[in-house]
C-alpha atoms as a PDB file:
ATOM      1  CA  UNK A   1      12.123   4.021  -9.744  1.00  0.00           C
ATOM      2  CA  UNK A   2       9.739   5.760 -12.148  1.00  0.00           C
ATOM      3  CA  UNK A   3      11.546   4.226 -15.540  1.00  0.00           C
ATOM      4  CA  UNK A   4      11.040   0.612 -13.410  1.00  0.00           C
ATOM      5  CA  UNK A   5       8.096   0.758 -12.126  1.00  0.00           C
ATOM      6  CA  UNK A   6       4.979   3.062 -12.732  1.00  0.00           C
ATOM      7  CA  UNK A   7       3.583   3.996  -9.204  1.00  0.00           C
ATOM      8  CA  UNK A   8       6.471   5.745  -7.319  1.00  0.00           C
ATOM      9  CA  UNK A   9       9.836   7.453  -8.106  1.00  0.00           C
ATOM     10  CA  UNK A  10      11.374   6.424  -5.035  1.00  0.00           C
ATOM     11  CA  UNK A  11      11.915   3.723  -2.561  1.00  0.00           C
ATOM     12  CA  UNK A  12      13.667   4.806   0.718  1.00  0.00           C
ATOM     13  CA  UNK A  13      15.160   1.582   2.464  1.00  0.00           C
ATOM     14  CA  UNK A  14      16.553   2.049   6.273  1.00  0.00           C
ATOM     15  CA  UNK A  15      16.701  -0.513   9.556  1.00  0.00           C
ATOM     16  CA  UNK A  16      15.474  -0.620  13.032  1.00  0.00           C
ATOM     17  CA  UNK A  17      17.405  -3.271  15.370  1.00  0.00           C
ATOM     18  CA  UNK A  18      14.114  -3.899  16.373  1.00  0.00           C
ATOM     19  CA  UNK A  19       9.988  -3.601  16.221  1.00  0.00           C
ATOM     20  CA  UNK A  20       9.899  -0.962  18.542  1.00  0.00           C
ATOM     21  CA  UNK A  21      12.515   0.975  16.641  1.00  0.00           C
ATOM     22  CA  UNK A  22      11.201   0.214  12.970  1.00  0.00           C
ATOM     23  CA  UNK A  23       7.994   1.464  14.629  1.00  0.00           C
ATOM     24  CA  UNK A  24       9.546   4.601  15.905  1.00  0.00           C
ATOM     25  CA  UNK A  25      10.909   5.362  12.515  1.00  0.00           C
ATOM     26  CA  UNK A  26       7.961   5.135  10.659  1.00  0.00           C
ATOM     27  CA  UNK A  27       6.050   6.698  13.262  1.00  0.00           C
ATOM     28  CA  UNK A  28       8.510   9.231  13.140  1.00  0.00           C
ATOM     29  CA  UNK A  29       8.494   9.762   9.364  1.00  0.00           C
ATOM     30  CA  UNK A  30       4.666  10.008   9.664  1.00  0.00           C
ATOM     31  CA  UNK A  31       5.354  13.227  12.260  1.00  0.00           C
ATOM     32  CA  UNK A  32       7.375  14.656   9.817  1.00  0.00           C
ATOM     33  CA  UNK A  33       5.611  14.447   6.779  1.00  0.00           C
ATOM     34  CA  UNK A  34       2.352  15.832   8.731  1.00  0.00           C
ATOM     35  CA  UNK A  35       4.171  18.932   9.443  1.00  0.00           C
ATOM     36  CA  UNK A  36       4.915  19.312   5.650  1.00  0.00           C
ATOM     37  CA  UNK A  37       0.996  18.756   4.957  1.00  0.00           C
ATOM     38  CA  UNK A  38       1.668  15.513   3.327  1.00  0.00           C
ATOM     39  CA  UNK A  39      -0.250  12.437   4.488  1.00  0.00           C
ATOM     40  CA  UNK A  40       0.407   8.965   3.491  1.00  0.00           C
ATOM     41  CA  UNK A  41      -1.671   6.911   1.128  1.00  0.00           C
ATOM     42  CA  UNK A  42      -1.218   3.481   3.258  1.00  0.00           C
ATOM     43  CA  UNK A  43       1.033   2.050   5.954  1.00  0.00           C
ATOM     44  CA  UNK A  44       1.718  -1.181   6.766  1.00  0.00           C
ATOM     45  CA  UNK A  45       3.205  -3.249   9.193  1.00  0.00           C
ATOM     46  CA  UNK A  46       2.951  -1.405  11.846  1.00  0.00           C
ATOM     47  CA  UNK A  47       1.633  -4.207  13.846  1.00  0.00           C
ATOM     48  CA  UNK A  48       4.071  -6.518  13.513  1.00  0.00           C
ATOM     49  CA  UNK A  49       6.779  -3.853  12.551  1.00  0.00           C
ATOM     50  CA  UNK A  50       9.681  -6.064  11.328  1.00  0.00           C
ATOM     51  CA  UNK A  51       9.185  -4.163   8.384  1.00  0.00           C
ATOM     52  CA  UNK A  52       6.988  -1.177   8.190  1.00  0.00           C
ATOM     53  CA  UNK A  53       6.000   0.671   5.104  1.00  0.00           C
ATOM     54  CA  UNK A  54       4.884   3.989   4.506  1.00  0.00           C
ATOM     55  CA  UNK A  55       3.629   4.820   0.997  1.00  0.00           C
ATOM     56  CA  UNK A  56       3.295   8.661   0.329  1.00  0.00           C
ATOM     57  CA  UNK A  57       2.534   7.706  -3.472  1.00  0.00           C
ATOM     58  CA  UNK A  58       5.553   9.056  -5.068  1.00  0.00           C
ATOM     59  CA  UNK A  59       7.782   7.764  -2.579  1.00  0.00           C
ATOM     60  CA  UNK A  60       7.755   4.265  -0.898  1.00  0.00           C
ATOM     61  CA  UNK A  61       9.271   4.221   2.831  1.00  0.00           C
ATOM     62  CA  UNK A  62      10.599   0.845   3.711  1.00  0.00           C
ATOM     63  CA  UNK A  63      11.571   0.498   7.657  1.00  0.00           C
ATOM     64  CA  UNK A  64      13.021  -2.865   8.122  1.00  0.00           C
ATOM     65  CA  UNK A  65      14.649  -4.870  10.926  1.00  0.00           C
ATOM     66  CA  UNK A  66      18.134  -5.335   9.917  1.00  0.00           C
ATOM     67  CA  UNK A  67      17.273  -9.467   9.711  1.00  0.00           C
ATOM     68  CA  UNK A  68      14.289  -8.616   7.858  1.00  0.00           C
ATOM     69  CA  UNK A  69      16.154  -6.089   5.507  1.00  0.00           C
ATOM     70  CA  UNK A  70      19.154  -9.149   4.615  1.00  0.00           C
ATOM     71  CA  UNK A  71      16.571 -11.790   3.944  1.00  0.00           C
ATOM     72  CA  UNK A  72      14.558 -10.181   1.228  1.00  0.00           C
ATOM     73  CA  UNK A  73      16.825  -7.982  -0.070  1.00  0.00           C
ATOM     74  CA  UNK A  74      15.044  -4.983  -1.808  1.00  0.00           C
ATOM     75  CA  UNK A  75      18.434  -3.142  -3.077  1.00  0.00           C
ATOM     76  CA  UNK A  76      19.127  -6.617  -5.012  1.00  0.00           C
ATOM     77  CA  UNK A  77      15.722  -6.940  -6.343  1.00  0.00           C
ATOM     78  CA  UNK A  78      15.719  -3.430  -7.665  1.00  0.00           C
ATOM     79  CA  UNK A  79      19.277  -3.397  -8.864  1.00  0.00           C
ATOM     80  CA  UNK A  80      18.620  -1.740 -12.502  1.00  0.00           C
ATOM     81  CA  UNK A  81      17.034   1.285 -10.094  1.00  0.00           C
ATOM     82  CA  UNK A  82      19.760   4.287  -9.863  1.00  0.00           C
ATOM     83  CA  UNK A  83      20.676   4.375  -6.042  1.00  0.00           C
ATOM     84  CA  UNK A  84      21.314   7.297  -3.636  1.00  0.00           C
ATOM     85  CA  UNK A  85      23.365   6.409  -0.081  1.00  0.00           C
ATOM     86  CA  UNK A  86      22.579   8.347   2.451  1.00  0.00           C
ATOM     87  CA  UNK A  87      23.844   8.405   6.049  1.00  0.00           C
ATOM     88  CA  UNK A  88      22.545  10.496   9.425  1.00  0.00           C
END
């Protein structure tokens, strides 16, 4: 992202079926990023959590509901950025 834009090198994009799971997942990427001694600059969303982000300043988590995800449609917006699939 860093040749796109100038305030992170990467966006990470997943899906929740729902608020309580987007909330889970960011929640949970929080956890883990405390026990590496990093802590996020901002979250947002959390509230509402149909789509939750966590910004660690170099890298932008995006947790979306899957609805959520389709309608705005980051990967399209950000097309020119290289991408990197990655499945659990």
């Amino acid at each position: 992202m860093r040749k796109i834009v100038n305030y992170c090198d990467y966006f990470v994009l997943c899906s929740g079926n729902a608020d309580r799971q987007t909330r889970a997942v960011a929640d949970y990427i929080e956890e883990k990023l405390a026990e590496s001694g990093v802590s996020p600059r901002a979250r947002e969303g959390a509230s509402k959590a149909d789509w939750v982000v966590v910004d660690t300043g170099d890298v932008v988590v995006h947790v979306f509901q899957k609805r959520v995800r389709e309608f705005y449609q980051l990967e399209y917006l950000w097309q020119d950025a290289p991408q990197i699939k990655w499945q659990a």
